[in-house]
PDB file of N, CA and C in Angstrom:
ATOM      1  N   UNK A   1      26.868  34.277 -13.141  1.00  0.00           N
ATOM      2  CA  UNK A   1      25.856  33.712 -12.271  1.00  0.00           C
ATOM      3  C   UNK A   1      24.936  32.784 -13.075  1.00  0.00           C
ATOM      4  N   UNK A   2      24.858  31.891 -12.228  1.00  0.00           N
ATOM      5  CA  UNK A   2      23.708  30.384 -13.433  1.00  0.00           C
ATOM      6  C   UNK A   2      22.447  31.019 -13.240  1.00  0.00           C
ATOM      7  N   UNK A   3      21.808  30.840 -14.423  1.00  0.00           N
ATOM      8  CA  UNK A   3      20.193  31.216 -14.389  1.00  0.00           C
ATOM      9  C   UNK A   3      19.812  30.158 -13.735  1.00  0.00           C
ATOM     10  N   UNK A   4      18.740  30.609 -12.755  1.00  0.00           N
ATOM     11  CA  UNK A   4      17.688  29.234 -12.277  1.00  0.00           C
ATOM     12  C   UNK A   4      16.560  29.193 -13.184  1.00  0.00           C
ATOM     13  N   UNK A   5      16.496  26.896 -13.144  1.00  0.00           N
ATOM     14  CA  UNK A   5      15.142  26.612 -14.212  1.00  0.00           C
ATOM     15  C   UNK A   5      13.880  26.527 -13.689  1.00  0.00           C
ATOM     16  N   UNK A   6      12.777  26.746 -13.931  1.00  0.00           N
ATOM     17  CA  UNK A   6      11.594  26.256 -13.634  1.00  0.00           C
ATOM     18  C   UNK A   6      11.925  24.564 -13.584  1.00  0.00           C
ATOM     19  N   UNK A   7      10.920  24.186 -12.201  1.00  0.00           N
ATOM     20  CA  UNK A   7      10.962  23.014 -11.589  1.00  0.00           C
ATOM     21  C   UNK A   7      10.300  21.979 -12.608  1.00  0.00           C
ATOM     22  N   UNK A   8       8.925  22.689 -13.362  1.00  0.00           N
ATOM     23  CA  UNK A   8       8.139  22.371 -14.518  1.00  0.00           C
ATOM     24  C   UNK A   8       8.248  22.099 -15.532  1.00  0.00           C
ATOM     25  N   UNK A   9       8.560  23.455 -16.418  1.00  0.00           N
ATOM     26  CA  UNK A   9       8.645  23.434 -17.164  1.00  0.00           C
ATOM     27  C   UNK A   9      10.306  23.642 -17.858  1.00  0.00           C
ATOM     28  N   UNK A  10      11.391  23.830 -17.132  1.00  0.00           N
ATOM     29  CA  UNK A  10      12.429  24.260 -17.238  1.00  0.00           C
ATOM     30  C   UNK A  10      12.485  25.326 -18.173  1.00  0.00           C
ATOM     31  N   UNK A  11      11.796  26.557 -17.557  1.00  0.00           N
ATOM     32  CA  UNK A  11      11.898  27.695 -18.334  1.00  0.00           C
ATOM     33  C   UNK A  11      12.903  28.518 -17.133  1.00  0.00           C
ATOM     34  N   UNK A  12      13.453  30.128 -17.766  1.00  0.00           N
ATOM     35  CA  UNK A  12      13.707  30.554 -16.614  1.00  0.00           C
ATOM     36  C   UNK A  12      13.427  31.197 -15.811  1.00  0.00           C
ATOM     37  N   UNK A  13      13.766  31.217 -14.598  1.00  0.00           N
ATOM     38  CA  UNK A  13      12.825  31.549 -13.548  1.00  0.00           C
ATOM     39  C   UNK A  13      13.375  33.354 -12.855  1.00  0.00           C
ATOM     40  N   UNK A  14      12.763  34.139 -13.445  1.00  0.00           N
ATOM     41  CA  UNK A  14      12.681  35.276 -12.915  1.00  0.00           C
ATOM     42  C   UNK A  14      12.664  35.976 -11.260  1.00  0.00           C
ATOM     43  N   UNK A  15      12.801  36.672 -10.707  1.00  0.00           N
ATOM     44  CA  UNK A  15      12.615  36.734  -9.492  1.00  0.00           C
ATOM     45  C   UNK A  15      13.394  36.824  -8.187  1.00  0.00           C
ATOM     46  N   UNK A  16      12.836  36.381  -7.066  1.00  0.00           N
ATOM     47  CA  UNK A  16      13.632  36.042  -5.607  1.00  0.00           C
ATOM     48  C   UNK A  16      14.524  34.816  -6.057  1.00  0.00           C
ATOM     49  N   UNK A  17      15.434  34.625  -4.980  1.00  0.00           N
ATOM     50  CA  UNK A  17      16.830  33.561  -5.402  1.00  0.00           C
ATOM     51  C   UNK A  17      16.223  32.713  -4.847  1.00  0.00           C
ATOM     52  N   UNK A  18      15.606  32.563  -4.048  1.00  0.00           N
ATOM     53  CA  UNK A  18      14.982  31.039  -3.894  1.00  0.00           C
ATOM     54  C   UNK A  18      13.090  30.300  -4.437  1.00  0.00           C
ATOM     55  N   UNK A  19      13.394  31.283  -5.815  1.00  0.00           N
ATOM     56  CA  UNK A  19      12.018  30.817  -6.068  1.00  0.00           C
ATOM     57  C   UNK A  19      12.013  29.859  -7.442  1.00  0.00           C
ATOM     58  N   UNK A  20      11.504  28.891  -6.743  1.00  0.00           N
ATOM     59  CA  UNK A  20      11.542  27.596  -7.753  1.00  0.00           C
ATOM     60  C   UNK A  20      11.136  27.244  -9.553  1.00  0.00           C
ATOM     61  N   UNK A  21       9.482  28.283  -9.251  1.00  0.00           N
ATOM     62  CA  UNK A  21       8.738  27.916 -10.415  1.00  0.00           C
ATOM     63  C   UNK A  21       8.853  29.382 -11.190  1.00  0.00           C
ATOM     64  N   UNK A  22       8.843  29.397 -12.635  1.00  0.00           N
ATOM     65  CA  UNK A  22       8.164  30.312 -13.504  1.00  0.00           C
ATOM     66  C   UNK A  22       6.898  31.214 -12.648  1.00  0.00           C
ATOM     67  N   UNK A  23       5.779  30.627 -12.487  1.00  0.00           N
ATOM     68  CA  UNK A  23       4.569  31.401 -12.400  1.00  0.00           C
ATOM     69  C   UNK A  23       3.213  29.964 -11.103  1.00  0.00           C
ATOM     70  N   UNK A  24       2.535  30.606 -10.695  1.00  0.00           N
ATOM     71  CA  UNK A  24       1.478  29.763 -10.058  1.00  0.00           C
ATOM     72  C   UNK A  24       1.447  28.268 -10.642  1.00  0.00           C
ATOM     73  N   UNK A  25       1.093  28.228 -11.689  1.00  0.00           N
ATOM     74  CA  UNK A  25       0.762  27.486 -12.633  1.00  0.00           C
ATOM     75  C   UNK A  25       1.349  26.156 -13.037  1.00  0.00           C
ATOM     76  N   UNK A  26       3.004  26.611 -13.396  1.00  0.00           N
ATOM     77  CA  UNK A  26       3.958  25.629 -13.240  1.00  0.00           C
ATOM     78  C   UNK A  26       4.063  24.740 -11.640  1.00  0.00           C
ATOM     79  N   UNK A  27       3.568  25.972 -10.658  1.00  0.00           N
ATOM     80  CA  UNK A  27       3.949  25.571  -8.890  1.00  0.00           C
ATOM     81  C   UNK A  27       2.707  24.641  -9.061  1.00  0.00           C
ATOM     82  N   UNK A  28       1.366  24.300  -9.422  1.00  0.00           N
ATOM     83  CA  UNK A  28       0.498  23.612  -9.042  1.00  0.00           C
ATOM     84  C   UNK A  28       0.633  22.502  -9.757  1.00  0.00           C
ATOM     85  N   UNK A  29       0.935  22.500 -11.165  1.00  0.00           N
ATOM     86  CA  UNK A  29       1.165  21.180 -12.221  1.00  0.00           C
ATOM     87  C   UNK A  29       2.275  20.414 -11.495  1.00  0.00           C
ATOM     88  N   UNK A  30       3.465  20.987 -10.983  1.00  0.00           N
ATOM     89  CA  UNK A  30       4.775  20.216 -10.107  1.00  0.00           C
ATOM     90  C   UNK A  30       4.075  19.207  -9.503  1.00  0.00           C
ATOM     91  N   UNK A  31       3.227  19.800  -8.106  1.00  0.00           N
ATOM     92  CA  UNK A  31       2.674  19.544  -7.173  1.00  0.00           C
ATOM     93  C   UNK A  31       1.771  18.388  -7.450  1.00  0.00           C
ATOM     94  N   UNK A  32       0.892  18.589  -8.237  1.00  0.00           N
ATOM     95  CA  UNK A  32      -0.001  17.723  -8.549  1.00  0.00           C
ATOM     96  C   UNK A  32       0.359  16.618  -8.921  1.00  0.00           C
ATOM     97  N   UNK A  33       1.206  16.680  -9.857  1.00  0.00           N
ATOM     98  CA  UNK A  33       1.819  14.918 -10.619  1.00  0.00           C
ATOM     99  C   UNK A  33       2.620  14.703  -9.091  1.00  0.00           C
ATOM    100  N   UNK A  34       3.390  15.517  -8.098  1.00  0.00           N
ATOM    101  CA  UNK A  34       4.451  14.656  -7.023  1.00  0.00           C
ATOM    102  C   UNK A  34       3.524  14.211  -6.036  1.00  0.00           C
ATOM    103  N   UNK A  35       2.051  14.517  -5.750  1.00  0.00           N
ATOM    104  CA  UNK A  35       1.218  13.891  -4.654  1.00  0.00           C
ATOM    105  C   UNK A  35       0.134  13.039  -5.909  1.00  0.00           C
ATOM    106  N   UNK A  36       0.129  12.816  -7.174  1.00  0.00           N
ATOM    107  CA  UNK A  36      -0.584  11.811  -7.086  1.00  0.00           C
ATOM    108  C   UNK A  36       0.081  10.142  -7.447  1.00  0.00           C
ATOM    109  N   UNK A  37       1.325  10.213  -7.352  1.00  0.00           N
ATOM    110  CA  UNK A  37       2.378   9.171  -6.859  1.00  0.00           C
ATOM    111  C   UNK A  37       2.030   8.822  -6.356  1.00  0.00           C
ATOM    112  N   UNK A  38       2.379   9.915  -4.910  1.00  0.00           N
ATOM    113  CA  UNK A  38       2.218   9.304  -3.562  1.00  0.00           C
ATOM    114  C   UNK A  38       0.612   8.821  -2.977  1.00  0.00           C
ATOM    115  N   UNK A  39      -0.506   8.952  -3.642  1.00  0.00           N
ATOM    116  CA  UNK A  39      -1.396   9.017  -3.019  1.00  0.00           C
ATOM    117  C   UNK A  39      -1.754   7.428  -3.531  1.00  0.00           C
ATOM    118  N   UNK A  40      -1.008   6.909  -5.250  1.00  0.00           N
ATOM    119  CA  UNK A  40      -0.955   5.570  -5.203  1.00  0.00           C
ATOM    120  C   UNK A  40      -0.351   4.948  -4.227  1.00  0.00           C
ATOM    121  N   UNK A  41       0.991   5.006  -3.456  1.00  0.00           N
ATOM    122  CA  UNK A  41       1.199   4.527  -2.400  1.00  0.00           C
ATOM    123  C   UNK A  41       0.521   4.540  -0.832  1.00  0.00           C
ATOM    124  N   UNK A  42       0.065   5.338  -0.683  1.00  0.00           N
ATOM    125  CA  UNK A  42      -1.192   5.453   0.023  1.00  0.00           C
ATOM    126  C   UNK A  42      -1.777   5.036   0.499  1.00  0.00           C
ATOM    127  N   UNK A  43      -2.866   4.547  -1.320  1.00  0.00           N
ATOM    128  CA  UNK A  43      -4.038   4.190  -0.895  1.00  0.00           C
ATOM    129  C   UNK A  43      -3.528   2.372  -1.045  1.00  0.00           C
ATOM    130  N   UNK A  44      -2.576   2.103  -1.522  1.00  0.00           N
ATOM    131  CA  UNK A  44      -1.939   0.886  -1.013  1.00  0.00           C
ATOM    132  C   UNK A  44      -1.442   0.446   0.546  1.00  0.00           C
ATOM    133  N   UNK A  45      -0.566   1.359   1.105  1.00  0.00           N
ATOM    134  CA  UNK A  45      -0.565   1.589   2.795  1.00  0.00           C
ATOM    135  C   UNK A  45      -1.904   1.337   3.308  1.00  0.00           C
ATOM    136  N   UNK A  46      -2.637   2.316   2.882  1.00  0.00           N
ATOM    137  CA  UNK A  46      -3.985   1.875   3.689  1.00  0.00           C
ATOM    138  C   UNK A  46      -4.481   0.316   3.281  1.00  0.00           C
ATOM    139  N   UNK A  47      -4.517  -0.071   2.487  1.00  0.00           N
ATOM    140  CA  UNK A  47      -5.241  -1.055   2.321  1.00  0.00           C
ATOM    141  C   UNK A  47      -4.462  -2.228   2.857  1.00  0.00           C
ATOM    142  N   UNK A  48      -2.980  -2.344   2.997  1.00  0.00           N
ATOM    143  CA  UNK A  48      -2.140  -3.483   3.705  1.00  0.00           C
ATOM    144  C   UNK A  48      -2.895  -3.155   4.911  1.00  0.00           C
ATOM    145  N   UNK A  49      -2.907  -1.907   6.090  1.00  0.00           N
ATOM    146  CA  UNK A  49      -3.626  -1.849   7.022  1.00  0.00           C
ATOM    147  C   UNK A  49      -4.393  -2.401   7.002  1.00  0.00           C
ATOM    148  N   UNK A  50      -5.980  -2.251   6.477  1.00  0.00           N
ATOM    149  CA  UNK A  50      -7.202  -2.801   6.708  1.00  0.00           C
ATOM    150  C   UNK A  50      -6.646  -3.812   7.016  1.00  0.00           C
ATOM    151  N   UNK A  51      -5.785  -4.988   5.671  1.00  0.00           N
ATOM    152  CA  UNK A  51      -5.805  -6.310   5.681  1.00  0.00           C
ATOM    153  C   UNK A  51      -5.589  -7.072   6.777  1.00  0.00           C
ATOM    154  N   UNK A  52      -4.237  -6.072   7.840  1.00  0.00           N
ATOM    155  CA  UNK A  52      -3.609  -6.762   8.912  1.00  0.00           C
ATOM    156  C   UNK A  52      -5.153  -6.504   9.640  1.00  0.00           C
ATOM    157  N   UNK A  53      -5.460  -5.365  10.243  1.00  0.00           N
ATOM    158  CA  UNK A  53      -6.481  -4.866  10.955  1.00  0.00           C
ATOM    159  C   UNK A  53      -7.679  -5.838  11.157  1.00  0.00           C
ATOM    160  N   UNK A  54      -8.084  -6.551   9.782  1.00  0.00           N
ATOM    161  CA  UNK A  54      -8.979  -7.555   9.804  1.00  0.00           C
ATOM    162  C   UNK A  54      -8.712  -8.713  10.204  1.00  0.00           C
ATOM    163  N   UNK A  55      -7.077  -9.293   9.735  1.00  0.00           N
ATOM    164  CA  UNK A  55      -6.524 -10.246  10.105  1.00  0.00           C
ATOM    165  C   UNK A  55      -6.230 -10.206  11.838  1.00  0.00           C
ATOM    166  N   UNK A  56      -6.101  -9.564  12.609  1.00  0.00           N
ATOM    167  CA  UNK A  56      -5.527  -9.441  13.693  1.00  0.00           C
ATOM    168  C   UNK A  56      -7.171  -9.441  14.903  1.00  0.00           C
ATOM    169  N   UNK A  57      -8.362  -8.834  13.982  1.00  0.00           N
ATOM    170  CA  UNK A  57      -9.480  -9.001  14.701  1.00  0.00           C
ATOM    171  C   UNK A  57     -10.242 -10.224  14.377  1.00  0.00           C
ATOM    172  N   UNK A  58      -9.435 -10.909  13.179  1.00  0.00           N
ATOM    173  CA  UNK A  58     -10.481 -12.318  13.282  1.00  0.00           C
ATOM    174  C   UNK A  58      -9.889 -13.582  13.624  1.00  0.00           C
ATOM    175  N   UNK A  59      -8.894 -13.336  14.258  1.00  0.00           N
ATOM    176  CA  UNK A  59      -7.444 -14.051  14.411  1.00  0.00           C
ATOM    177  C   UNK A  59      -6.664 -13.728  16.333  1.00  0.00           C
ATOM    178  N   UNK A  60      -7.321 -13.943  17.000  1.00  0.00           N
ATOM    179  CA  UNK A  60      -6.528 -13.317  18.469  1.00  0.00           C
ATOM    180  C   UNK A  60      -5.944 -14.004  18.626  1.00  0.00           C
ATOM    181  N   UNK A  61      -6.312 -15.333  18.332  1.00  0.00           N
ATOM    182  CA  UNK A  61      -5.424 -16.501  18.739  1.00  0.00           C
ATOM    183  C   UNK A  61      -3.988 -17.296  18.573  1.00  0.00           C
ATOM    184  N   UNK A  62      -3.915 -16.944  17.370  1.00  0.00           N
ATOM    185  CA  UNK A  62      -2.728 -16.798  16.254  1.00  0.00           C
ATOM    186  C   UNK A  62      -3.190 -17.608  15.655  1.00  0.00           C
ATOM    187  N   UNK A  63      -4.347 -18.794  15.208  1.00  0.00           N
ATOM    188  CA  UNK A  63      -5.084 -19.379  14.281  1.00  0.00           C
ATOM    189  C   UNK A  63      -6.259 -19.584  14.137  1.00  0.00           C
ATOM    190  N   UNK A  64      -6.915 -19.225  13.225  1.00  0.00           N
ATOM    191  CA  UNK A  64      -8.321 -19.686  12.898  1.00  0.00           C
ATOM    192  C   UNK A  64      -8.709 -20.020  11.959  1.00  0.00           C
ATOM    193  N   UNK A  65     -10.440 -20.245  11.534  1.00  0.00           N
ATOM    194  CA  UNK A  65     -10.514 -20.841  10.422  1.00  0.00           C
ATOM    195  C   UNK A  65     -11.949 -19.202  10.190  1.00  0.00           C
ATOM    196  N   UNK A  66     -11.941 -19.185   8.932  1.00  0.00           N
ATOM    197  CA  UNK A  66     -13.028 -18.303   8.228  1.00  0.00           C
ATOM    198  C   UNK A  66     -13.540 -18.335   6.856  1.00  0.00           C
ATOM    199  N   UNK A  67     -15.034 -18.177   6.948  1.00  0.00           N
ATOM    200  CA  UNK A  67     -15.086 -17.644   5.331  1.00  0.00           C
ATOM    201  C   UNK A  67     -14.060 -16.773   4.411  1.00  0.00           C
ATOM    202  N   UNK A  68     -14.096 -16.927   2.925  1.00  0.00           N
ATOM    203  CA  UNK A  68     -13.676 -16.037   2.120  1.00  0.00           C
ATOM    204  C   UNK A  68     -14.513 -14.798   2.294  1.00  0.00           C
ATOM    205  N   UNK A  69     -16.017 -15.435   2.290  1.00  0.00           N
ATOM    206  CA  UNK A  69     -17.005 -13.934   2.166  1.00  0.00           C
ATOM    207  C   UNK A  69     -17.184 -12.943   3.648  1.00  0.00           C
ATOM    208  N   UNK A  70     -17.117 -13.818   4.876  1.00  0.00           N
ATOM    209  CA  UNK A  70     -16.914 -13.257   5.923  1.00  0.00           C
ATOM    210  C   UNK A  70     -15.388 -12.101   5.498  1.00  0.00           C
ATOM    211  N   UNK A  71     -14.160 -12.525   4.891  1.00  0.00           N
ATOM    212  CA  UNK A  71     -13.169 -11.441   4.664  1.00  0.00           C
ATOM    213  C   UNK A  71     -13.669 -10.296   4.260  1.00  0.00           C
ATOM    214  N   UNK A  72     -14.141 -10.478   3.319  1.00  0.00           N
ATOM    215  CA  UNK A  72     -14.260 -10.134   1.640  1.00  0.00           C
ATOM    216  C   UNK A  72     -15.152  -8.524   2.026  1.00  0.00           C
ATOM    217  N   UNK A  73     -16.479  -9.296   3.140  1.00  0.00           N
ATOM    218  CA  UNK A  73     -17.804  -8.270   3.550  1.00  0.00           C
ATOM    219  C   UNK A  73     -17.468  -7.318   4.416  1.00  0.00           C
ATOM    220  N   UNK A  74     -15.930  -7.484   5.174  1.00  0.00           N
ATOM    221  CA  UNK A  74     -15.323  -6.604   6.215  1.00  0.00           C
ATOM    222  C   UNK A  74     -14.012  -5.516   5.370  1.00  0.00           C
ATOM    223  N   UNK A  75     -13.796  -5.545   4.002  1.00  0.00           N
ATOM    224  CA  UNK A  75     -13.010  -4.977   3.372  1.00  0.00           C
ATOM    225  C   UNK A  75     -11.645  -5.819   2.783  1.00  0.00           C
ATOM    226  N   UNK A  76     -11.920  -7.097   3.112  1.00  0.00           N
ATOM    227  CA  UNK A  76     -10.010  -7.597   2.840  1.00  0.00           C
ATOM    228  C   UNK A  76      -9.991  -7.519   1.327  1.00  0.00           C
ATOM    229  N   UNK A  77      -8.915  -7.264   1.060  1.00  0.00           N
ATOM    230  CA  UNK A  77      -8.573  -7.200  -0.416  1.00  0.00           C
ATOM    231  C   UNK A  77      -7.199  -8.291  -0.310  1.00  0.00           C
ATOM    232  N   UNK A  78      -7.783  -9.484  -1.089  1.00  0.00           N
ATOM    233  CA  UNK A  78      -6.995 -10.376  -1.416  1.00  0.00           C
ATOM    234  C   UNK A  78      -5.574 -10.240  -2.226  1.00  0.00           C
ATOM    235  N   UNK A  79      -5.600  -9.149  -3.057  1.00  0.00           N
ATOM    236  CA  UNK A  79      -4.556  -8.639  -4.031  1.00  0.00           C
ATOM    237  C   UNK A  79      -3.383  -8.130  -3.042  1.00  0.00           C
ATOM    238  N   UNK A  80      -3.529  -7.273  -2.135  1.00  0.00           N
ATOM    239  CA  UNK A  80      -2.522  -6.953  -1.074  1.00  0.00           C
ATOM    240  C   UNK A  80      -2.322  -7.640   0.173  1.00  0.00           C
ATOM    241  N   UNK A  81      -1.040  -8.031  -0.574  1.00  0.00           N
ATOM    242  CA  UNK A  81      -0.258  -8.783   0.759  1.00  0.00           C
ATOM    243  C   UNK A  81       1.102  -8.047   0.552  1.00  0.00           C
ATOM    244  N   UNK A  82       2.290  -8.659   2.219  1.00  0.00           N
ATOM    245  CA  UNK A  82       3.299  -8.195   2.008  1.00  0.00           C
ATOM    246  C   UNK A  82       4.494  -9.470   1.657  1.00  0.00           C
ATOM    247  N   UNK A  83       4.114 -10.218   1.270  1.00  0.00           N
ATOM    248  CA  UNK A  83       4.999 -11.356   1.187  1.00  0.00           C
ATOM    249  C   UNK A  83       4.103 -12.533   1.201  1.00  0.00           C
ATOM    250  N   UNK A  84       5.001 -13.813   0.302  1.00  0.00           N
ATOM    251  CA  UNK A  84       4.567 -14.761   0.299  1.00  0.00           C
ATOM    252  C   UNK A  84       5.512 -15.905   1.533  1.00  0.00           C
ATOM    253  N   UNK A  85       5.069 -17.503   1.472  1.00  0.00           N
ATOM    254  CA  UNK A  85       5.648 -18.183   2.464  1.00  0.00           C
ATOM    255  C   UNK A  85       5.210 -19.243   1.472  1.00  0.00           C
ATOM    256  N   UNK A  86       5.982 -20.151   0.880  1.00  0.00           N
ATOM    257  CA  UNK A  86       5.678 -21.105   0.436  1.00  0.00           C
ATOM    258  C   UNK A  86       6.085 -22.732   0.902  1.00  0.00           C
ATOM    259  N   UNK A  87       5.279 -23.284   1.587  1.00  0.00           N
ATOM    260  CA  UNK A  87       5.824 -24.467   2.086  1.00  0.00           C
ATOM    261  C   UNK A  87       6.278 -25.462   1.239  1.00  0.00           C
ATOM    262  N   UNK A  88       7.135 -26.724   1.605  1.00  0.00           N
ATOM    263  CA  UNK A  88       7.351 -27.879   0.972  1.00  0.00           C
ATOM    264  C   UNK A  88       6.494 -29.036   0.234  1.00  0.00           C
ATOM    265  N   UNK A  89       5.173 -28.107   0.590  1.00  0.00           N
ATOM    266  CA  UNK A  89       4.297 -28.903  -0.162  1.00  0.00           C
ATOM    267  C   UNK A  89       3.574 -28.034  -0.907  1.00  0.00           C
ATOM    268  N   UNK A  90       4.277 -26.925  -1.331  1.00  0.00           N
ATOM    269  CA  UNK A  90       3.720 -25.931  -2.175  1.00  0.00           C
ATOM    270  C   UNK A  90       2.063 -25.673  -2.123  1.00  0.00           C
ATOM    271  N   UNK A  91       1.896 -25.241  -0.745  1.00  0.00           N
ATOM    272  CA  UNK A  91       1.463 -24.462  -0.116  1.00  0.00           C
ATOM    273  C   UNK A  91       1.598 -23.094   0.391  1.00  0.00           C
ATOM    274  N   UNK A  92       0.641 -21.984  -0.514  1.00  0.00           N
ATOM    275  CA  UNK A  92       1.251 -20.607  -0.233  1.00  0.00           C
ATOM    276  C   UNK A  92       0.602 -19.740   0.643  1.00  0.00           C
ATOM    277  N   UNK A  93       1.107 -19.446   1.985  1.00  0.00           N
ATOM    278  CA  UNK A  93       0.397 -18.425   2.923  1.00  0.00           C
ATOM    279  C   UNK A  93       1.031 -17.429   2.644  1.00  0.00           C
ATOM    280  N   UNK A  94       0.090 -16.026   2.465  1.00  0.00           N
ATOM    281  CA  UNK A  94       0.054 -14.719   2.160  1.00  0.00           C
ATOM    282  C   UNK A  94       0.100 -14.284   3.519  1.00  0.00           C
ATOM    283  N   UNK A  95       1.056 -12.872   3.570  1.00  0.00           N
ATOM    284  CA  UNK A  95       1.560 -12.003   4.785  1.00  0.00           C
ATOM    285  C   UNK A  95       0.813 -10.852   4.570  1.00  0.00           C
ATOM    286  N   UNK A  96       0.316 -10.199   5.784  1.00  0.00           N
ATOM    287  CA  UNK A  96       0.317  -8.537   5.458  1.00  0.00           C
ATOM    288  C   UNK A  96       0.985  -8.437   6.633  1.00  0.00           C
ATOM    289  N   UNK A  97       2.110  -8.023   6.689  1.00  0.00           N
ATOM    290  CA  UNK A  97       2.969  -8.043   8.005  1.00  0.00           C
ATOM    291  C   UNK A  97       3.156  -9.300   8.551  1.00  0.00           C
ATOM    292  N   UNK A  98       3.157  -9.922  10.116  1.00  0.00           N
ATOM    293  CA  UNK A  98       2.836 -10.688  10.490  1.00  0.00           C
ATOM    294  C   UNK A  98       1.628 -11.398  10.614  1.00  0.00           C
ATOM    295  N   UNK A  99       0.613 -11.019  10.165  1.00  0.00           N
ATOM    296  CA  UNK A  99      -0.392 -11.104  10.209  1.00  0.00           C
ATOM    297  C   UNK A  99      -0.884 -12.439   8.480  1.00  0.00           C
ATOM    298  N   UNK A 100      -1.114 -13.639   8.617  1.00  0.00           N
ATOM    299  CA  UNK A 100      -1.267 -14.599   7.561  1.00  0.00           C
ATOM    300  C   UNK A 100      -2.571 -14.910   7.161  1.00  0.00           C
ATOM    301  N   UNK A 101      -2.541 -16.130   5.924  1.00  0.00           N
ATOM    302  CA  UNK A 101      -3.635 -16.418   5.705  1.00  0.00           C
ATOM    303  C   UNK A 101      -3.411 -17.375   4.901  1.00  0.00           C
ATOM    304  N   UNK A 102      -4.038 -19.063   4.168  1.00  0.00           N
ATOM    305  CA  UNK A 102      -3.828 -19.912   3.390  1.00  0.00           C
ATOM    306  C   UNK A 102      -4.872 -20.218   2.718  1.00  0.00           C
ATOM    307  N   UNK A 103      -5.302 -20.021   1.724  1.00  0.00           N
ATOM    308  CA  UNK A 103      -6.380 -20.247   1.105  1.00  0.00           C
ATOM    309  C   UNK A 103      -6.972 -21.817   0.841  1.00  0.00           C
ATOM    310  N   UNK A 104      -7.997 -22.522   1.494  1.00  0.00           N
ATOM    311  CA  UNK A 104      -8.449 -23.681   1.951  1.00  0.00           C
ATOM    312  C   UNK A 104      -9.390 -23.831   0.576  1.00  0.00           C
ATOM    313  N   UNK A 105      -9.647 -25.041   0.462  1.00  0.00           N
ATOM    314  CA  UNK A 105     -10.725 -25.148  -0.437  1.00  0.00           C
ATOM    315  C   UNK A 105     -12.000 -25.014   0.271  1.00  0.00           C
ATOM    316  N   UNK A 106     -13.349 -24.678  -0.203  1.00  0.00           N
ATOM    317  CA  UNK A 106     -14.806 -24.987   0.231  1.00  0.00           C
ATOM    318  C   UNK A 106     -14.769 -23.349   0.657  1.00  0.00           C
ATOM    319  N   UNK A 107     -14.055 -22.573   0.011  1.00  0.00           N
ATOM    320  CA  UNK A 107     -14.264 -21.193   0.582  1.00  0.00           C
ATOM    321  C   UNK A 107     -13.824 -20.605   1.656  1.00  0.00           C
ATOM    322  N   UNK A 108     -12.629 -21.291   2.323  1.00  0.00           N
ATOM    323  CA  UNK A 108     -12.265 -21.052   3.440  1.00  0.00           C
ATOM    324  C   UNK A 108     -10.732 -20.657   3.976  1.00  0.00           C
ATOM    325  N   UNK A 109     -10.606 -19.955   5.096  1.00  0.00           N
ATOM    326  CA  UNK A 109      -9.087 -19.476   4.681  1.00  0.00           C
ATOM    327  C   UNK A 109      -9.083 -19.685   5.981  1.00  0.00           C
ATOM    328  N   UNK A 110      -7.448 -20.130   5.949  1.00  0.00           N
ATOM    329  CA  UNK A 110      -6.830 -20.147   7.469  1.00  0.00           C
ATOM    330  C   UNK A 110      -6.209 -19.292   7.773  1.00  0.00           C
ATOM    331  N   UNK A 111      -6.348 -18.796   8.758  1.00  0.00           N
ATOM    332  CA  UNK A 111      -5.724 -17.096   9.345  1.00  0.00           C
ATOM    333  C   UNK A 111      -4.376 -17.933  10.485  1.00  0.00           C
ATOM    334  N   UNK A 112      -3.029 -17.271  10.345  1.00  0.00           N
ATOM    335  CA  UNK A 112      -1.803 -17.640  10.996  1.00  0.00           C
ATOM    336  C   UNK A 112      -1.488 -16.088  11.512  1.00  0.00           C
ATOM    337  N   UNK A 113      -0.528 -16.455  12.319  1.00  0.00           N
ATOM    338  CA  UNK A 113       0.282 -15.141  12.967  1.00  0.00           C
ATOM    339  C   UNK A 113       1.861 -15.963  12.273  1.00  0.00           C
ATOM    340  N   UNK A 114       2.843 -14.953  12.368  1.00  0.00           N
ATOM    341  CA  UNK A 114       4.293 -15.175  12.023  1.00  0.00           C
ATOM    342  C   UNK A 114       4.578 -15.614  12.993  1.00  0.00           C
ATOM    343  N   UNK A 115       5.675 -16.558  13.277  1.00  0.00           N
ATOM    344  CA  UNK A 115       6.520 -16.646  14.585  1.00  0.00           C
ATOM    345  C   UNK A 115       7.657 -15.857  14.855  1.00  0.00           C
ATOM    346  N   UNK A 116       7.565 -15.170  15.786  1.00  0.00           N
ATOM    347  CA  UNK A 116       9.009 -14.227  15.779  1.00  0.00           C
ATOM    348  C   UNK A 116      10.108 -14.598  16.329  1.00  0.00           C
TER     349      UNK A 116
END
């Protein structure tokens, strides 16, 4: 019969046949490093949200024009997008979903919708 390893520490694991860890200890250290992965992905998910969320309430139209600081004071985080679009005149509008944006000079950004 194969010994079972700790999930942790790969020690062996004593016990019921379906018990994973050595002791408490090993079960919380597992745990901890596999949700704070995920909680970087997360708090990235959330923040593509806001971006569309803001984009989609300052934008009904499928175009407008806005401050950077009007974004900026409602939460947008410029760093998250989901894609770029680069036109023929190397011009780059940023995606968070369908939801766009082109960065204008004088502080100003143009908000687009995708065409589907």
């Amino acid at each position: 019969m194969e010994k079972k390893l700790c999930l942790n520490c790969n020690l062996p694991v004593v016990g019921r046949t379906d018990k994973k860890f050595c002791d408490d200890a090993c079960r919380s250290t597992y745990h901890s490093k596999c949700n704070n992965a995920d909680d970087y992905v997360k708090q990235i998910n959330l923040q593509l949200k806001r971006n569309r969320k803001i984009l989609l309430a300052l934008n009904p139209e499928g175009k407008a024009k806005v401050s950077r600081k009007e974004l900026q004071a409602q939460g947008f985080d410029f760093q998250c997008f989901t894609s770029i679009y680069k036109t023929e005149k190397n011009a780059c509008y940023y995606f968070c979903y369908e939801m766009g944006y082109l960065l204008l000079a004088q502080e100003y950004v143009l908000l687009v919708k995708k065409k589907q």
